[in-house]
N, C-alpha and C. Protein backbone atom coordinates (compact mmCIF):
# COMPACT_ATOMS: atom_id res chain seq x y z
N UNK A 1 23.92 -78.98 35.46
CA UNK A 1 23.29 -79.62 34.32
C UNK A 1 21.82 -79.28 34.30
N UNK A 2 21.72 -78.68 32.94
CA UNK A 2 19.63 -78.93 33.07
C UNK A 2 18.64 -79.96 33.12
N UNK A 3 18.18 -79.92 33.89
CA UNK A 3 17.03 -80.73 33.98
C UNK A 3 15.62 -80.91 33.31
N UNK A 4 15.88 -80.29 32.14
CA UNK A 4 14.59 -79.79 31.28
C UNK A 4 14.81 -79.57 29.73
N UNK A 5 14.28 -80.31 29.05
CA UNK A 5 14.65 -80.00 27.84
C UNK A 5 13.23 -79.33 27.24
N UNK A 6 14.01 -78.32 26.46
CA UNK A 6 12.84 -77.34 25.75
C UNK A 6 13.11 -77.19 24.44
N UNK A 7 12.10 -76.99 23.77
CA UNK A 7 12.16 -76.30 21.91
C UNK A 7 11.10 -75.12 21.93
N UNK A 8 11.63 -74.52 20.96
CA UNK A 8 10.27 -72.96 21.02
C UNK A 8 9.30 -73.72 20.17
N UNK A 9 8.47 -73.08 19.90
CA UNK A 9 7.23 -73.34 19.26
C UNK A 9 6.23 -72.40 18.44
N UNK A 10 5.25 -72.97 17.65
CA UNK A 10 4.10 -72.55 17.42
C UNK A 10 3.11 -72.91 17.85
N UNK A 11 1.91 -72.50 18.43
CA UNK A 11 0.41 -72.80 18.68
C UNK A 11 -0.44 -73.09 17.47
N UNK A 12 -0.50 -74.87 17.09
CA UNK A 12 -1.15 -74.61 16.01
C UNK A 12 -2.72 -74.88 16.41
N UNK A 13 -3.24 -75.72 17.15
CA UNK A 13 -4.47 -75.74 17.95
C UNK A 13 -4.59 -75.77 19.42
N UNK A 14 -6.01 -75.27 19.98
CA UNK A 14 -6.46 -75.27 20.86
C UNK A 14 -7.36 -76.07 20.93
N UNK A 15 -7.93 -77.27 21.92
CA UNK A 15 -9.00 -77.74 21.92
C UNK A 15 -9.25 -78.49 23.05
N UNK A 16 -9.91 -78.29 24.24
CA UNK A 16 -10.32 -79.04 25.55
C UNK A 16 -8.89 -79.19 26.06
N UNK A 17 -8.17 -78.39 26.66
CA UNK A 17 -6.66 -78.89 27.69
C UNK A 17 -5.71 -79.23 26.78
N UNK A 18 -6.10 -79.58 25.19
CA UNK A 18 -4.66 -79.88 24.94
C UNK A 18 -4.26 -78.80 23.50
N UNK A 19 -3.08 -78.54 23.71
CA UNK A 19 -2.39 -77.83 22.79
C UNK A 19 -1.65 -78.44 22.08
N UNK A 20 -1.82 -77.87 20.66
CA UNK A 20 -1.09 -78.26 19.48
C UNK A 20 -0.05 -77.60 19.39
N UNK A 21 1.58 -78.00 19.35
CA UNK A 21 2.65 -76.91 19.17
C UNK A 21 3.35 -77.37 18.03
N UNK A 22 4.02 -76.52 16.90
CA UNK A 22 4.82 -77.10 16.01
C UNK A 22 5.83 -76.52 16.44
N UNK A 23 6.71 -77.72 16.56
CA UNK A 23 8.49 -77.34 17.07
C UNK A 23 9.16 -77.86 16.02
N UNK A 24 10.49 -77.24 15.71
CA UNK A 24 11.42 -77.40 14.84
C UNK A 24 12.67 -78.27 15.21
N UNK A 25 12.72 -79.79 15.39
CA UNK A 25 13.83 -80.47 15.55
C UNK A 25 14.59 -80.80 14.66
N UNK A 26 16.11 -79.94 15.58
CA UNK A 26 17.19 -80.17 14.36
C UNK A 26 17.96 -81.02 15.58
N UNK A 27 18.89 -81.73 14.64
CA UNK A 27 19.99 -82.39 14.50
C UNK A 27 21.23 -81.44 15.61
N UNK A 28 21.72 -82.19 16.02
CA UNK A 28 23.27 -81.14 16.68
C UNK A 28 23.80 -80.90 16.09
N UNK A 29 23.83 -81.63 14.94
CA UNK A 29 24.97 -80.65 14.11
C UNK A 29 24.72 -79.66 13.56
N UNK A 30 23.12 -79.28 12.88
CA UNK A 30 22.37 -78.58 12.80
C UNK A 30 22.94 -76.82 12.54
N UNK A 31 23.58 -76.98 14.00
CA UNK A 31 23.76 -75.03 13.98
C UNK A 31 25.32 -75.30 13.72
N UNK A 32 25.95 -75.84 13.32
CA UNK A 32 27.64 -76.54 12.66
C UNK A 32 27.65 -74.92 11.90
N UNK A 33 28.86 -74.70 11.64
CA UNK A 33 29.10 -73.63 10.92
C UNK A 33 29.17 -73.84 9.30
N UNK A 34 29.40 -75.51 9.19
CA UNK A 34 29.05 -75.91 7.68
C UNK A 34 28.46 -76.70 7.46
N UNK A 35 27.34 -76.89 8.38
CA UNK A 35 26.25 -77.83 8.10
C UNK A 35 25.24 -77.53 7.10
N UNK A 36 25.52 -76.81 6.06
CA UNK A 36 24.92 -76.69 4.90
C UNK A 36 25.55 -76.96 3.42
N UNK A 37 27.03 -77.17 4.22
CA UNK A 37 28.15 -77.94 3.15
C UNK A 37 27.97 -79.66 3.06
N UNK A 38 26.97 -80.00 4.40
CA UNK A 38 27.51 -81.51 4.82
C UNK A 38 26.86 -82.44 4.84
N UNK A 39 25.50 -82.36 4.71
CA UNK A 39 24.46 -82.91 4.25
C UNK A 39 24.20 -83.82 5.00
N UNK A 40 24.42 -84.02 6.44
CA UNK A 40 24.32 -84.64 7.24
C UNK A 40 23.66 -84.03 8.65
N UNK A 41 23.47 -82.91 8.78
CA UNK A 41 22.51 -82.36 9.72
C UNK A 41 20.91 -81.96 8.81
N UNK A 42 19.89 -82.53 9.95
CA UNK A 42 19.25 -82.51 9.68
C UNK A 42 18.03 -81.45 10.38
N UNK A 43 16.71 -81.13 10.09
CA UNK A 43 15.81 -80.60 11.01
C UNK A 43 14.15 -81.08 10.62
N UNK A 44 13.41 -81.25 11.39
CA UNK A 44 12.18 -81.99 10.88
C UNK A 44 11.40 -81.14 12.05
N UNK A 45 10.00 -80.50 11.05
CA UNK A 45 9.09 -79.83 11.96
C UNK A 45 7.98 -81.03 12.46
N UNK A 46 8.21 -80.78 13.68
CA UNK A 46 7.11 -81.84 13.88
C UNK A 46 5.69 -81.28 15.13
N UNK A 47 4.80 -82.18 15.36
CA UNK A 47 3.51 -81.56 16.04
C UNK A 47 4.03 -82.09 17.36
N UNK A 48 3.75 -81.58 18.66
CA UNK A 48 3.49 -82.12 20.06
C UNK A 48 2.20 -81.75 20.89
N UNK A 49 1.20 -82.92 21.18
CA UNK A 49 0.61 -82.43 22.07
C UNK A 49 0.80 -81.93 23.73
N UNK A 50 0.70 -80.77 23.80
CA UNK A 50 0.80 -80.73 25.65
C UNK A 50 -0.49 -80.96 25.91
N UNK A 51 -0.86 -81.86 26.85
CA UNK A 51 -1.63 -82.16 27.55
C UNK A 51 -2.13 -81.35 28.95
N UNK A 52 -3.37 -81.51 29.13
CA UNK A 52 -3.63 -80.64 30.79
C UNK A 52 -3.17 -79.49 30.78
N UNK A 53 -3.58 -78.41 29.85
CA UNK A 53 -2.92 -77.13 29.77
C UNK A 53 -4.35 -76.01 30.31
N UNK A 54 -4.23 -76.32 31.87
CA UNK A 54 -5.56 -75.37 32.28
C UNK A 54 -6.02 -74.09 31.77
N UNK A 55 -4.76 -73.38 31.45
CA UNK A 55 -5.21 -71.73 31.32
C UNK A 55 -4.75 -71.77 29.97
N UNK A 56 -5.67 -72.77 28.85
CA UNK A 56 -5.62 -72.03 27.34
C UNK A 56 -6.25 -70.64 26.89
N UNK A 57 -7.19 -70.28 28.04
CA UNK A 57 -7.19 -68.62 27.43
C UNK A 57 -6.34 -67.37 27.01
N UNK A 58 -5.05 -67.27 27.68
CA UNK A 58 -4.14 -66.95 27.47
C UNK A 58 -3.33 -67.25 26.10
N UNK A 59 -3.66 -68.23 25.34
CA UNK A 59 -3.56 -68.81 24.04
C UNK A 59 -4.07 -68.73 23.02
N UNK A 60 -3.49 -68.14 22.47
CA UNK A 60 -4.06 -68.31 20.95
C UNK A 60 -2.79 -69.28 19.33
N UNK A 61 -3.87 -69.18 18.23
CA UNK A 61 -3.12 -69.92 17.31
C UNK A 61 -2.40 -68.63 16.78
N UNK A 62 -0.71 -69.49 17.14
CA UNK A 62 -0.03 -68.49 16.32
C UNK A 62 1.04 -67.93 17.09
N UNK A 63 0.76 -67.96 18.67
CA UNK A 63 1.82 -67.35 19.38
C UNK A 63 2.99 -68.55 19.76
N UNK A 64 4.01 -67.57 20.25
CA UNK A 64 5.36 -68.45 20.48
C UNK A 64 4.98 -68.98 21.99
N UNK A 65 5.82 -70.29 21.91
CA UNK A 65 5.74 -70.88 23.29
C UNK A 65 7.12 -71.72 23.28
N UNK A 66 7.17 -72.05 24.68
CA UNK A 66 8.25 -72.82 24.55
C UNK A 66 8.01 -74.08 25.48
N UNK A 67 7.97 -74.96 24.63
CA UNK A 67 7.87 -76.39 25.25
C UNK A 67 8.75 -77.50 25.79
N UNK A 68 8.30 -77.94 26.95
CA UNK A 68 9.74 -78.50 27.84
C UNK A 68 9.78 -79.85 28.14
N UNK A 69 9.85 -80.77 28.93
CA UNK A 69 10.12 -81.98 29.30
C UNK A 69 11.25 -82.13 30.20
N UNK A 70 11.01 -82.95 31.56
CA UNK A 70 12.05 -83.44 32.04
C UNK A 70 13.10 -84.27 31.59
N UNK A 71 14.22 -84.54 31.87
CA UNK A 71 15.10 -85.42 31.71
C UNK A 71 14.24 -86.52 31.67
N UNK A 72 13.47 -86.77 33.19
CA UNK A 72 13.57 -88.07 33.58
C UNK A 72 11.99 -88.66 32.68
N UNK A 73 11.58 -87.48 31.88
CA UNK A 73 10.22 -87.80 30.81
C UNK A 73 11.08 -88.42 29.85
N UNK A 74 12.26 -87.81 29.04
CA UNK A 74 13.05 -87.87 28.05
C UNK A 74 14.04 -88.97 27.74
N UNK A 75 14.06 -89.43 29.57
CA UNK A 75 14.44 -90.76 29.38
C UNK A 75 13.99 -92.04 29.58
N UNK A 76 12.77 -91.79 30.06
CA UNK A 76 11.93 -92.85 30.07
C UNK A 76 11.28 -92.64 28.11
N UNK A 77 11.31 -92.21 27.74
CA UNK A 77 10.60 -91.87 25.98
C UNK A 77 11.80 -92.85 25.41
N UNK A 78 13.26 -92.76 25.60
CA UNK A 78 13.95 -93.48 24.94
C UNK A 78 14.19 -94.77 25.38
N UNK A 79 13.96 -95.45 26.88
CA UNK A 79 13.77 -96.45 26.98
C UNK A 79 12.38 -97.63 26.49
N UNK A 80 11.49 -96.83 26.17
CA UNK A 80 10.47 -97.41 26.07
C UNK A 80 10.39 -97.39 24.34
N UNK A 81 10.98 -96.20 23.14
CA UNK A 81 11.57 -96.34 21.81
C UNK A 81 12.55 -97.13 21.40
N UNK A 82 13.64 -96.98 22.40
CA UNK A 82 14.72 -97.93 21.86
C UNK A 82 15.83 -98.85 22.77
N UNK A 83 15.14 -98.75 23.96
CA UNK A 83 16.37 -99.43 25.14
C UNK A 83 15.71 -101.02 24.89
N UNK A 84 13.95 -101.05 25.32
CA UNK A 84 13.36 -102.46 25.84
C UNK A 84 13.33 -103.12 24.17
N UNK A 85 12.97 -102.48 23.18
CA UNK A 85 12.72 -102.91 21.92
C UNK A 85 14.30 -103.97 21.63
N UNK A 86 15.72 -102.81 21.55
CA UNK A 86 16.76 -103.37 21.28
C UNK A 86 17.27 -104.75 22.51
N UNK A 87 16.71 -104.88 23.69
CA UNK A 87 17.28 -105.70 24.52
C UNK A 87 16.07 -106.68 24.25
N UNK A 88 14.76 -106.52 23.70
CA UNK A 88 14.27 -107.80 23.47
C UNK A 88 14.46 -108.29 21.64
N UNK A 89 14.87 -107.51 21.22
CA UNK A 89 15.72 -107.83 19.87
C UNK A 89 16.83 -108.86 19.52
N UNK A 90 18.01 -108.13 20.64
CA UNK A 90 19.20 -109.21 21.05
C UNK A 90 18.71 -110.50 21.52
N UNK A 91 18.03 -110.13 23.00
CA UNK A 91 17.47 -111.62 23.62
C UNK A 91 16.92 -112.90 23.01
N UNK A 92 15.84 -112.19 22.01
CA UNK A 92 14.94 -113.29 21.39
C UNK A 92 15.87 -113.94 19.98
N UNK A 93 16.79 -112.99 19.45
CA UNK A 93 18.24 -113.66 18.64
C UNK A 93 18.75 -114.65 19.39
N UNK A 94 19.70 -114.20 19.97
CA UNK A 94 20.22 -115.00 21.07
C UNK A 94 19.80 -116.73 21.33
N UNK A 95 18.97 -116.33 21.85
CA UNK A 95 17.95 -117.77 22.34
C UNK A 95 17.41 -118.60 21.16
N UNK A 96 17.04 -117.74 19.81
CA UNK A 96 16.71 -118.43 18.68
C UNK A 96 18.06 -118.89 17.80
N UNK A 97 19.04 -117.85 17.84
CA UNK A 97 20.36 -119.12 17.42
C UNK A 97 20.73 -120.02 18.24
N UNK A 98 20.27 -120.52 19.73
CA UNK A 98 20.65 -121.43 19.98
C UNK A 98 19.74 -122.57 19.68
N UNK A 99 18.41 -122.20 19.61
CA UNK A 99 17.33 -123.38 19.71
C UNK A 99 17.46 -123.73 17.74
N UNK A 100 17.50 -122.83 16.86
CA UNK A 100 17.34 -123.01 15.56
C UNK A 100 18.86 -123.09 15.13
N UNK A 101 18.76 -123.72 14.06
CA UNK A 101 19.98 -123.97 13.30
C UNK A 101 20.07 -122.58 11.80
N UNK A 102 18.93 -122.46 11.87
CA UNK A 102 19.43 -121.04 10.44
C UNK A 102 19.35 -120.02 11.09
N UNK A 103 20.19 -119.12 10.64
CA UNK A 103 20.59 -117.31 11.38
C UNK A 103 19.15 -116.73 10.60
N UNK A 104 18.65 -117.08 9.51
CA UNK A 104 17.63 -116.62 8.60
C UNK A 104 16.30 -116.37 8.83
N UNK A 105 16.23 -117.77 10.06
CA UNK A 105 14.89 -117.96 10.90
C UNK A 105 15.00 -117.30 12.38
N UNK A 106 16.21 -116.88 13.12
CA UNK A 106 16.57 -116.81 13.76
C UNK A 106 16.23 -115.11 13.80
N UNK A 107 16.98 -114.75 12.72
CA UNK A 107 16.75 -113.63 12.75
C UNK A 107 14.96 -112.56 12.32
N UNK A 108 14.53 -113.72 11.80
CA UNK A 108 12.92 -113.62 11.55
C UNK A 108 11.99 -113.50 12.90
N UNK A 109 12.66 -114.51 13.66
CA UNK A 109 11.83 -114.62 14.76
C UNK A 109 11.90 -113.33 15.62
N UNK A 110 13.32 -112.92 15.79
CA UNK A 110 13.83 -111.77 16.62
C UNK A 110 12.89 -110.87 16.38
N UNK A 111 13.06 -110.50 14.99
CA UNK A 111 12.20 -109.45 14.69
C UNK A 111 10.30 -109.49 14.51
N UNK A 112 9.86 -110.55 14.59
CA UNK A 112 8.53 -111.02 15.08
C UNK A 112 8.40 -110.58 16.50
N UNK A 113 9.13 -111.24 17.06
CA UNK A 113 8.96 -111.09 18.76
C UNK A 113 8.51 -109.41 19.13
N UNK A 114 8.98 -108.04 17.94
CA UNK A 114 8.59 -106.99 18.19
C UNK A 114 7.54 -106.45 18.31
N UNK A 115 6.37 -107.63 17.67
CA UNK A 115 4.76 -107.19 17.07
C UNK A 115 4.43 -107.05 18.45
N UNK A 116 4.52 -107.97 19.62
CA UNK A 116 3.51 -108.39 20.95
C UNK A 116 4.39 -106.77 21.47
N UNK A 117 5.37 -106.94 21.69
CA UNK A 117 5.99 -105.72 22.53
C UNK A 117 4.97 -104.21 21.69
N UNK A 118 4.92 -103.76 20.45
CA UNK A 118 4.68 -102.81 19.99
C UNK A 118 3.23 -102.26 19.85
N UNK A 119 2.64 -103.58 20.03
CA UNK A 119 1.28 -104.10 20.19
C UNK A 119 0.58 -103.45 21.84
N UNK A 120 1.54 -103.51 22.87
CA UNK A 120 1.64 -103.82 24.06
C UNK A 120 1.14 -101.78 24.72
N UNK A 121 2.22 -101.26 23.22
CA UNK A 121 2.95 -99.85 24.02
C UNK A 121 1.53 -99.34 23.37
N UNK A 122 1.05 -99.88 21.65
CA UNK A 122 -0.18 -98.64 21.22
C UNK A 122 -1.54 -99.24 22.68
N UNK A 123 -1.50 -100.22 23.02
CA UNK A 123 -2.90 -100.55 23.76
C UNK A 123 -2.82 -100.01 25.02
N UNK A 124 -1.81 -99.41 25.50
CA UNK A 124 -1.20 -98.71 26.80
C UNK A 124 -0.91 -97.12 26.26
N UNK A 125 -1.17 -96.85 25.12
CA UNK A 125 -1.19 -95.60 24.45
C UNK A 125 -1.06 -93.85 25.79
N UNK A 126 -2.72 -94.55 26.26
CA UNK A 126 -2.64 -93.22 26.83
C UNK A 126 -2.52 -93.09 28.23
N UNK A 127 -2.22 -94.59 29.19
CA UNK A 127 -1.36 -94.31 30.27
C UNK A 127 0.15 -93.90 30.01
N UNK A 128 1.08 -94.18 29.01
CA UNK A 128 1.75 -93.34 28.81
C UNK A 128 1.81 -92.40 28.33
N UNK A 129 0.86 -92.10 27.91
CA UNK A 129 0.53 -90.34 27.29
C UNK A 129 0.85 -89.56 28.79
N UNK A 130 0.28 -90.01 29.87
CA UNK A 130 0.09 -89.38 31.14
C UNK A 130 1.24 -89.08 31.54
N UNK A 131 2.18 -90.04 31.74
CA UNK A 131 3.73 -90.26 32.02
C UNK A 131 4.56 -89.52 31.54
N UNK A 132 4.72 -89.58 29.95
CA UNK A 132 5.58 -89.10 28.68
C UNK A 132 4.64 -87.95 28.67
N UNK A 133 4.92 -86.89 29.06
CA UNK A 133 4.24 -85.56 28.86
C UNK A 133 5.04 -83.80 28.77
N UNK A 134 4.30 -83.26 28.07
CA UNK A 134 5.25 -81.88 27.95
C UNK A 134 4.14 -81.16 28.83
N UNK A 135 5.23 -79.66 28.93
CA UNK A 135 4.59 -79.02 29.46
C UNK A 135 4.99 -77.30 28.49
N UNK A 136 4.32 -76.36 29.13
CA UNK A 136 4.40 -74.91 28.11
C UNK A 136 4.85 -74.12 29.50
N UNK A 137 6.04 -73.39 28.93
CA UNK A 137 6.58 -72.40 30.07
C UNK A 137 5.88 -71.01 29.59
């Protein structure tokens, strides 16, 4: 099994250690043999910074690269997007249909309870920048 997930790239900036790459994320179904019949694969170009990239001389805007990530980056990115968010989602439901009598308020609160958590991850921004990081092969 690989231990590394990669997308190719573009170099769209250079500036002090960190690189700008535009990668092309598609969908799995994506390369489907009729995924242009089905309207259900998708692909979205999006920006990534790599961080701590010592030898940008070798770089310029414009060349191909290919950008990677560990598993264990890739799965800490989805626990911290959608594992802790959805288990304090359920929890704070949970506990509010038992203490409240309307599903209406119940379900208000659940989704309140997300501000402090989301609040939590931008003010911790760039110790996980450190953590959650790519790298350029």
């Amino acid at each position: 099994m690989d231990t590394k997930i990669s997308h190719s790239g573009i170099v769209e900036s250079i500036s002090d250690g960190c690189v700008q790459v535009r990668i092309l994320q598609t969908s799995a179904c994506a390369a489907c043999k009729v995924a242009g019949h089905c309207h259900v694969s998708e692909s979205k170009e999006k920006i990534v910074d790599v961080l701590n990239v010592h030898d940008t001389n070798r770089l310029k805007v414009g060349d191909s690269v290919t950008v990677c990530a560990s598993r264990d980056v890739a799965n800490r990115a989805l626990l911290l997007g959608f594992g802790l968010p959805f288990l304090i989602l359920v929890s704070v439901l949970l506990i509010a249909l038992r203490i409240l009598s309307e599903e209406g308020l119940a379900a208000l609160t659940a989704l309140l309870a997300l501000i402090p958590y989301y609040g939590a991850l931008y003010l911790l921004r760039d110790r996980i920048r450190q953590k959650i990081a790519f790298s350029i092969e």
